[in-house]
N, C-alpha and C. Protein backbone atom coordinates (compact mmCIF):
# COMPACT_ATOMS: atom_id res chain seq x y z
N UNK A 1 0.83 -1.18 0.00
CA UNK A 1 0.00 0.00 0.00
C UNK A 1 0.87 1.24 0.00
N UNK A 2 0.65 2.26 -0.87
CA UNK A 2 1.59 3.34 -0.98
C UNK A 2 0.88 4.03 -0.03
N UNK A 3 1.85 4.91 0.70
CA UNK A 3 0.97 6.18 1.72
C UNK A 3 0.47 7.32 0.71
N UNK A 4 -0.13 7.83 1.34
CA UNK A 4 -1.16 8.80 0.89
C UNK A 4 -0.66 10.17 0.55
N UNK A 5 0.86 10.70 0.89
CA UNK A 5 1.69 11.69 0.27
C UNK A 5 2.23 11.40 -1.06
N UNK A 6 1.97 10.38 -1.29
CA UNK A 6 2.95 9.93 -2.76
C UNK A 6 3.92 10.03 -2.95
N UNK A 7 4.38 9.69 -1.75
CA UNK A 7 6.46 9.33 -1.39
C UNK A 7 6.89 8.78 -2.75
N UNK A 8 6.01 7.71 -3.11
CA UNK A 8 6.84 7.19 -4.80
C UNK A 8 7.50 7.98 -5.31
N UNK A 9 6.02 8.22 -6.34
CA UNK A 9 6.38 9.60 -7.16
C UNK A 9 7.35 9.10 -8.23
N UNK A 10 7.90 7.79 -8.45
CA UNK A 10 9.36 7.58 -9.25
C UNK A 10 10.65 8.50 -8.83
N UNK A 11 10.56 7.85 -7.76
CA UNK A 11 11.52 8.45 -6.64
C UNK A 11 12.21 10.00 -7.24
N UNK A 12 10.79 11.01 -6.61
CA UNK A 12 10.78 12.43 -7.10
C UNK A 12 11.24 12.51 -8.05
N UNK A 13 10.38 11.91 -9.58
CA UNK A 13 10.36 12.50 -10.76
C UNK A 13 11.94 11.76 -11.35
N UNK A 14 12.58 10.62 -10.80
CA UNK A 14 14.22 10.12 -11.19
C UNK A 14 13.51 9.34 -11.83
N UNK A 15 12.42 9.09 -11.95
CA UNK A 15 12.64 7.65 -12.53
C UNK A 15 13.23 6.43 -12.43
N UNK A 16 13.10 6.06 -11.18
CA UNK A 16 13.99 5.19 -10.51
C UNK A 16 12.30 4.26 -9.57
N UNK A 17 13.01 3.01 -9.02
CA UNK A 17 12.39 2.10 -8.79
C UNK A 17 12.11 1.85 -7.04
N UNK A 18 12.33 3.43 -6.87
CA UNK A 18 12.25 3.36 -5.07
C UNK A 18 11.41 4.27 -4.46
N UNK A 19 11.21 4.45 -3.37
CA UNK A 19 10.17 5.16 -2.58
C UNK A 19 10.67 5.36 -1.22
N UNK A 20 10.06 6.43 -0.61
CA UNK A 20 10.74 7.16 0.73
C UNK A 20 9.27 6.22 1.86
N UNK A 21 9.40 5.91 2.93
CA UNK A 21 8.69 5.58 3.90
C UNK A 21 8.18 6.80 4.42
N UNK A 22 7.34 6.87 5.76
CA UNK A 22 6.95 7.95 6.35
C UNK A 22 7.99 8.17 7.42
N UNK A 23 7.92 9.31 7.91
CA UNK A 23 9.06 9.63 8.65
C UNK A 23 9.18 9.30 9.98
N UNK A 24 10.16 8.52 10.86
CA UNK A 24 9.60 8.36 11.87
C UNK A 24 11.29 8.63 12.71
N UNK A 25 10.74 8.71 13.94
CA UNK A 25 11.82 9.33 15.15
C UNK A 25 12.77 8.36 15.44
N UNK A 26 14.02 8.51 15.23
CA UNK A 26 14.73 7.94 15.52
C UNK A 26 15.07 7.66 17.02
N UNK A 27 14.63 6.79 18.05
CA UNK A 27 14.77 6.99 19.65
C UNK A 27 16.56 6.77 20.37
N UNK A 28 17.18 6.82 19.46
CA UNK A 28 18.82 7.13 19.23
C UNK A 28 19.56 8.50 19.54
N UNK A 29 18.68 8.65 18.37
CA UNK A 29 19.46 10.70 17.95
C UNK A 29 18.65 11.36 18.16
N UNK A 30 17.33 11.16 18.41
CA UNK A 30 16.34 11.88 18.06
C UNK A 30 15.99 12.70 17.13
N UNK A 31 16.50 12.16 15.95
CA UNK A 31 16.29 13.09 14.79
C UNK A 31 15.35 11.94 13.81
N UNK A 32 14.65 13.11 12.69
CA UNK A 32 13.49 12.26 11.66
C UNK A 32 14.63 11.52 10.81
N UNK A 33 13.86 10.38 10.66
CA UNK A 33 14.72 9.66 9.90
C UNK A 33 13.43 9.01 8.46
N UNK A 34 14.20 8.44 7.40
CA UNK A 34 12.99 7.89 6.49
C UNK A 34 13.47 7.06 5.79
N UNK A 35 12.84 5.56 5.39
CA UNK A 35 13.72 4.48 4.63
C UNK A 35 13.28 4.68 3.06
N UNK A 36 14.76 4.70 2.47
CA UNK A 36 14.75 3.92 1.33
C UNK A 36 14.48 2.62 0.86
N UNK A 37 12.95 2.42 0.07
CA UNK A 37 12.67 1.16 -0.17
C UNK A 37 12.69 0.88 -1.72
N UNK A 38 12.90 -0.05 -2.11
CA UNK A 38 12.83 -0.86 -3.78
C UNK A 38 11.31 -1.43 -4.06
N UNK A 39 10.57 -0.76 -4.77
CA UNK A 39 8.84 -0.68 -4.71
C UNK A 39 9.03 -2.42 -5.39
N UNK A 40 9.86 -2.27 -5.95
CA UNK A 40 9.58 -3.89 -6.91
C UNK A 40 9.39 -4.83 -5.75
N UNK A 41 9.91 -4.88 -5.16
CA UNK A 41 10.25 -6.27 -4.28
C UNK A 41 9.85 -5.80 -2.64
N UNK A 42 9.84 -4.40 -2.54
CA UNK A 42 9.70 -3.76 -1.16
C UNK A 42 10.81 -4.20 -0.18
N UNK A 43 12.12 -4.05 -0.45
CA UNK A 43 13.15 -4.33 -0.41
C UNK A 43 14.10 -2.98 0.50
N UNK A 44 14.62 -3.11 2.33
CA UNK A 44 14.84 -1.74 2.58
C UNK A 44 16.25 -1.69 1.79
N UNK A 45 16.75 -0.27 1.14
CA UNK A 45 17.99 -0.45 0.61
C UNK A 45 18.66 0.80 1.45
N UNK A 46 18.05 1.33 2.39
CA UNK A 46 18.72 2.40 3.07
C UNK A 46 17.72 3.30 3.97
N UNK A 47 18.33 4.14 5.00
CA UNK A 47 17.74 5.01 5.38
C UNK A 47 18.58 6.09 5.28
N UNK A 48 17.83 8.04 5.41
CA UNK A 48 18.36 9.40 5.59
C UNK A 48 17.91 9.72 6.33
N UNK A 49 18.87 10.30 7.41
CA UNK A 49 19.10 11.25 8.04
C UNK A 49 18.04 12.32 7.86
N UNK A 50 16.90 12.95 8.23
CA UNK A 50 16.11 14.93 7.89
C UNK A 50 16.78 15.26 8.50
N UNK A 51 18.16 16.18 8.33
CA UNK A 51 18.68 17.39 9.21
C UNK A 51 18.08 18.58 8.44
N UNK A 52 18.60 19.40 9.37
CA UNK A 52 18.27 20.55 9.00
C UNK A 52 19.46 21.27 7.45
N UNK A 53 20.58 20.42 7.38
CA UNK A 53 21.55 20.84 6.58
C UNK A 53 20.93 20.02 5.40
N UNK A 54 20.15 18.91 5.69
CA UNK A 54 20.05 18.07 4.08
C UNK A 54 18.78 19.29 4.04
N UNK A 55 17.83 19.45 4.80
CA UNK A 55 16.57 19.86 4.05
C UNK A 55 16.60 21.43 4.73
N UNK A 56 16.69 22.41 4.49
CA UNK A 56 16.79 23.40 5.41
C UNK A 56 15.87 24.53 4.88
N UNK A 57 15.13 25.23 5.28
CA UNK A 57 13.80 25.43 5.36
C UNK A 57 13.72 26.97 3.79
N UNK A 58 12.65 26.47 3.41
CA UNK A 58 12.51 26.55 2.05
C UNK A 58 11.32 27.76 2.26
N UNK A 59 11.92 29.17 1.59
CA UNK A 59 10.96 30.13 1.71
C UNK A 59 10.78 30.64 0.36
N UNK A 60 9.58 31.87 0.24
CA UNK A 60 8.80 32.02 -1.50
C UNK A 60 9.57 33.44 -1.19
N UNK A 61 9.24 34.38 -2.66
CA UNK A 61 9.66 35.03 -2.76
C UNK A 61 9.96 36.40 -1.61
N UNK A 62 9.08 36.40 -1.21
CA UNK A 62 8.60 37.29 -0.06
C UNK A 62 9.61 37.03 1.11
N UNK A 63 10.37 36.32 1.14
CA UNK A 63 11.03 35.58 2.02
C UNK A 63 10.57 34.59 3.59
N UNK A 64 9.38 34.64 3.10
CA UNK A 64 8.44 34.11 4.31
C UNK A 64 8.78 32.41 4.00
N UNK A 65 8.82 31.79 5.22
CA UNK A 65 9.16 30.21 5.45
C UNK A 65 7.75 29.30 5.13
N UNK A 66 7.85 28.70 3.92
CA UNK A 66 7.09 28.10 3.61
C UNK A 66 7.12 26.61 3.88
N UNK A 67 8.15 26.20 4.16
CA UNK A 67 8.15 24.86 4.26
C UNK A 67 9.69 24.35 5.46
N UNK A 68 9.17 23.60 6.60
CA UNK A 68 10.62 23.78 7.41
C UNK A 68 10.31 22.52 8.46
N UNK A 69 11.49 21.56 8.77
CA UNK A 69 11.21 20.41 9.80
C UNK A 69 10.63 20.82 10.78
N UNK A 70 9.62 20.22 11.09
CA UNK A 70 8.69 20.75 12.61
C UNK A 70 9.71 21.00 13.61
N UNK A 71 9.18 21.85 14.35
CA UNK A 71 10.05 22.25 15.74
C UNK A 71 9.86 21.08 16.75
N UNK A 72 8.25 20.88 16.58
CA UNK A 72 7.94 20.11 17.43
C UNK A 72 7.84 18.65 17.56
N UNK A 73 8.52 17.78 18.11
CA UNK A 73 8.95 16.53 18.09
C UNK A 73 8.09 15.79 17.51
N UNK A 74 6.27 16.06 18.40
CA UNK A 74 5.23 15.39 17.79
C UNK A 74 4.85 15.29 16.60
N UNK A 75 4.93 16.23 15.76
CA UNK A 75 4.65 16.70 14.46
C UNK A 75 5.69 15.76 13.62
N UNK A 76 5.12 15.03 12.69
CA UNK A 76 5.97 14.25 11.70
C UNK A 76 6.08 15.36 10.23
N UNK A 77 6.99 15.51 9.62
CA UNK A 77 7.64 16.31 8.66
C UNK A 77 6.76 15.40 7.10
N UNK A 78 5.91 16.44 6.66
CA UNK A 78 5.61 16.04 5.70
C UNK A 78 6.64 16.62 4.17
N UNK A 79 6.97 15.62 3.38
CA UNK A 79 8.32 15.86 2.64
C UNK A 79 7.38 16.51 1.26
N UNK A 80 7.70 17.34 0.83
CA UNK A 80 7.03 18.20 -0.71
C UNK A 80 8.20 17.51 -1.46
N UNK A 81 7.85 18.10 -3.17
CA UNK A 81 8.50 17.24 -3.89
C UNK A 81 9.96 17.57 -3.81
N UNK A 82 10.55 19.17 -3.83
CA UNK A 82 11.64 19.45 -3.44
C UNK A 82 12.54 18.58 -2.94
N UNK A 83 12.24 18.40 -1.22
CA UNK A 83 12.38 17.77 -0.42
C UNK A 83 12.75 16.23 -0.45
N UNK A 84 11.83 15.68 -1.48
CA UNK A 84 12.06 14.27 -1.52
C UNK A 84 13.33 13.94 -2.75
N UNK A 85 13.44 15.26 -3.50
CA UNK A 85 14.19 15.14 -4.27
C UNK A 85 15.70 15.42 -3.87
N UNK A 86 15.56 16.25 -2.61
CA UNK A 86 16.67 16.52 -2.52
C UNK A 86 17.02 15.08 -1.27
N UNK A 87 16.15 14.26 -0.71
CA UNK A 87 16.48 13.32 -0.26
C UNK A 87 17.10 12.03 -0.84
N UNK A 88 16.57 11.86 -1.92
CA UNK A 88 16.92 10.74 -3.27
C UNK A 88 18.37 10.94 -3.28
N UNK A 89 18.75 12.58 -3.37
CA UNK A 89 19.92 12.62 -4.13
C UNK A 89 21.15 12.64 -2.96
N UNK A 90 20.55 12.53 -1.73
CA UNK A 90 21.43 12.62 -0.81
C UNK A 90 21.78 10.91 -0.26
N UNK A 91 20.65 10.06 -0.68
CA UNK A 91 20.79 8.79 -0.80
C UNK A 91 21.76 8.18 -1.73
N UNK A 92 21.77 8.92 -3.05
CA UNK A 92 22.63 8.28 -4.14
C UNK A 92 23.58 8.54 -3.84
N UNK A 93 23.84 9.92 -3.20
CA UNK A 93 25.29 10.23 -3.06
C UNK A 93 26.09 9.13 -2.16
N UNK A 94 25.09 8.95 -0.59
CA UNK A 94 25.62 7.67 0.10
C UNK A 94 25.80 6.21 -0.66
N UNK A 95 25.07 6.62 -1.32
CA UNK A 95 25.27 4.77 -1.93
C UNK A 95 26.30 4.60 -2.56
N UNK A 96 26.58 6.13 -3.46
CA UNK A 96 28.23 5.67 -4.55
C UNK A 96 29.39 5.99 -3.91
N UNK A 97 29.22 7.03 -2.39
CA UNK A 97 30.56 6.92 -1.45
C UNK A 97 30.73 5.33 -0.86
N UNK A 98 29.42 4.92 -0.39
CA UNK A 98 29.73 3.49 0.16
C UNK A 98 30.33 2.67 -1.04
N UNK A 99 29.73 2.17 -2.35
CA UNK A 99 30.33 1.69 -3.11
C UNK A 99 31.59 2.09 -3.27
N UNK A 100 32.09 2.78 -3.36
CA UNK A 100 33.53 3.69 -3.60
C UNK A 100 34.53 2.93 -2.48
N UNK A 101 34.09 3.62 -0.99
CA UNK A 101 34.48 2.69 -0.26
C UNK A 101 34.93 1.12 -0.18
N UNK A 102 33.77 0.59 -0.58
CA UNK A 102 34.25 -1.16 -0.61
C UNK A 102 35.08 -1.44 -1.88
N UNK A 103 34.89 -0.74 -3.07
CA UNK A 103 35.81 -1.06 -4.05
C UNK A 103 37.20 -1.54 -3.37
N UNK A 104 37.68 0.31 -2.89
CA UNK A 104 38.98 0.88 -2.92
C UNK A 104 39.13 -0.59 -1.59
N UNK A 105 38.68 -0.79 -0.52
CA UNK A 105 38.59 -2.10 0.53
C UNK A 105 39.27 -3.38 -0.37
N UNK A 106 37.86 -3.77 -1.26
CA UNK A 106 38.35 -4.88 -1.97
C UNK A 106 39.77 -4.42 -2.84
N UNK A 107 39.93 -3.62 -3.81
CA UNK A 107 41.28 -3.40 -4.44
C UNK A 107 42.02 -3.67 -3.24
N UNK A 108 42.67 -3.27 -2.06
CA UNK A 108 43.68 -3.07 -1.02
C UNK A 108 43.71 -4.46 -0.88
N UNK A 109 42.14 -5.29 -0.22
CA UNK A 109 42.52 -6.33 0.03
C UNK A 109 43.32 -7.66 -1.08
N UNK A 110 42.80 -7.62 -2.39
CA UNK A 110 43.39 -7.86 -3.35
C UNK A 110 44.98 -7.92 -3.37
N UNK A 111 45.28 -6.50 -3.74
CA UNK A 111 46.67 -6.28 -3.90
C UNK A 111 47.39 -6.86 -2.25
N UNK A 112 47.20 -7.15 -1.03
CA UNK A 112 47.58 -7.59 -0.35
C UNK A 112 47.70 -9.12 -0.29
N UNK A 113 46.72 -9.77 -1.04
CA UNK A 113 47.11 -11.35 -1.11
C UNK A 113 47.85 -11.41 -2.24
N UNK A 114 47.84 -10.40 -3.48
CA UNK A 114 48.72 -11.07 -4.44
C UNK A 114 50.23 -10.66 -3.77
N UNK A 115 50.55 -10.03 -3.25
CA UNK A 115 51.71 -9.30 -2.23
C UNK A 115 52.29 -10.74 -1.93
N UNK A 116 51.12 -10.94 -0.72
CA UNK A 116 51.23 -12.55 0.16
C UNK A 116 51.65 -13.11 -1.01
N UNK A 117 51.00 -14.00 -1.75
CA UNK A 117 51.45 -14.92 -2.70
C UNK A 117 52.63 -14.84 -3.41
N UNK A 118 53.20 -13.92 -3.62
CA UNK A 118 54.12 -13.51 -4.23
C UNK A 118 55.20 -13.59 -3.60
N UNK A 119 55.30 -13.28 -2.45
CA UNK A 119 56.16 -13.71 -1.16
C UNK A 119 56.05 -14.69 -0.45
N UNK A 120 55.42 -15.99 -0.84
CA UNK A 120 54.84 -17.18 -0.74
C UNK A 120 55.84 -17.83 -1.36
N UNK A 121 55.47 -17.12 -3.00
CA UNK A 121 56.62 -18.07 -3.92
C UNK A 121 58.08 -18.01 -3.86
N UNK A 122 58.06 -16.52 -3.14
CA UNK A 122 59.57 -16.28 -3.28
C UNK A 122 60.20 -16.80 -2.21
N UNK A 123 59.28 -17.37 -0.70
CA UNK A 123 60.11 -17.82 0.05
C UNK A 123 60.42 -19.35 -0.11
N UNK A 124 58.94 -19.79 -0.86
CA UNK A 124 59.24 -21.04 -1.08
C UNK A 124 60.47 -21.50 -2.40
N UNK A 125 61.09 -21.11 -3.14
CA UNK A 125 61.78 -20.98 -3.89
C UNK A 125 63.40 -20.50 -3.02
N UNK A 126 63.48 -19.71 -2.17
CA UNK A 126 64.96 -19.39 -1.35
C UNK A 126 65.28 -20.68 -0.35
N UNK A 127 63.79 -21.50 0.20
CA UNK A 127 63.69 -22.42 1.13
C UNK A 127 64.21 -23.81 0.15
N UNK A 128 63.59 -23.85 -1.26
CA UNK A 128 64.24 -24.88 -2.57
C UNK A 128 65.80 -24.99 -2.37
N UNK A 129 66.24 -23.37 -2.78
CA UNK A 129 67.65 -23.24 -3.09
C UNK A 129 68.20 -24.00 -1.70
N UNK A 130 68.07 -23.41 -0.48
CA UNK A 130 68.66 -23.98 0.65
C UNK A 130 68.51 -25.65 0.74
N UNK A 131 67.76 -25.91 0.68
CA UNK A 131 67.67 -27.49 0.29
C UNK A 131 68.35 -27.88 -0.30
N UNK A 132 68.93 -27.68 -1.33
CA UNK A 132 69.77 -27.87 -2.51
C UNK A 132 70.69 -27.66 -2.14
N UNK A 133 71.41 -27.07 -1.73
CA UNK A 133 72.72 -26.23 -0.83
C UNK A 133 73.18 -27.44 0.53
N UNK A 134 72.39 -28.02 1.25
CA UNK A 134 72.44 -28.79 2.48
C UNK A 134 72.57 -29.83 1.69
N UNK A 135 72.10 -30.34 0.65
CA UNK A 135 72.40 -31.55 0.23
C UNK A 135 73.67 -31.95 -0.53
N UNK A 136 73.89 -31.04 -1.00
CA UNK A 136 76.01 -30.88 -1.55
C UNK A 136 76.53 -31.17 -0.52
């Protein structure tokens, strides 16, 4: 069942295959938090952070505050499309630092066993020669 704000939306207008949950309190940090889900499969692939630095309060020309995280704890933060868009993109950004992350992980770990192995062969090959040497 989709909620009734239309969090979908094609994850704010991306065209993409995910949807924002409703916002709920984190009893940790106490800050709003909201999951990233995969509508295909309903699949969680993440949650964001609402700070005030990702979403920070959005006024019209007049300079009057039209849109801003409730002050008040009780009050759940209803996300406009802005908002959800600028949440998507603060998700992707986490997802390709994390990917980034495990690459550069896996490369290191990589280049450290071929290291090992390599110094595997070379000891087993100095340990040959010595063998060879004791037996003269």
């Amino acid at each position: 069942r989709r909620n009734n704000q239309g969090m979908g939306l094609k994850a704010a207008c991306g065209e993409s295959d995910l949807e924002l949950s409703e916002a709920r309190r984190d009893p940790a940090t106490g800050t709003w938090v909201v999951d990233v889900r995969r509508v295909s499969d309903e699949k969680h692939m993440g949650e964001v952070a609402l700070t005030p630095t990702l979403l920070p309060p959005r006024t019209n020309k007049q300079g009057k505050v039209v849109w801003s995280i409730p002050a008040d704890a009780r009050v759940a933060p209803r996300l406009g499309l802005l908002e959800q868009r600028a949440v998507f993109a603060h998700y992707r950004k986490q997802r390709k630092e994390r990917k980034e992350a495990n690459h550069a992980l896996a490369k290191e770990t990589k280049k450290k066993s071929k290291k090992k192995s390599h110094d595997e062969r070379l000891e087993s090959a100095v340990t040959a020669v010595r063998r060879c040497r004791r037996r003269r």
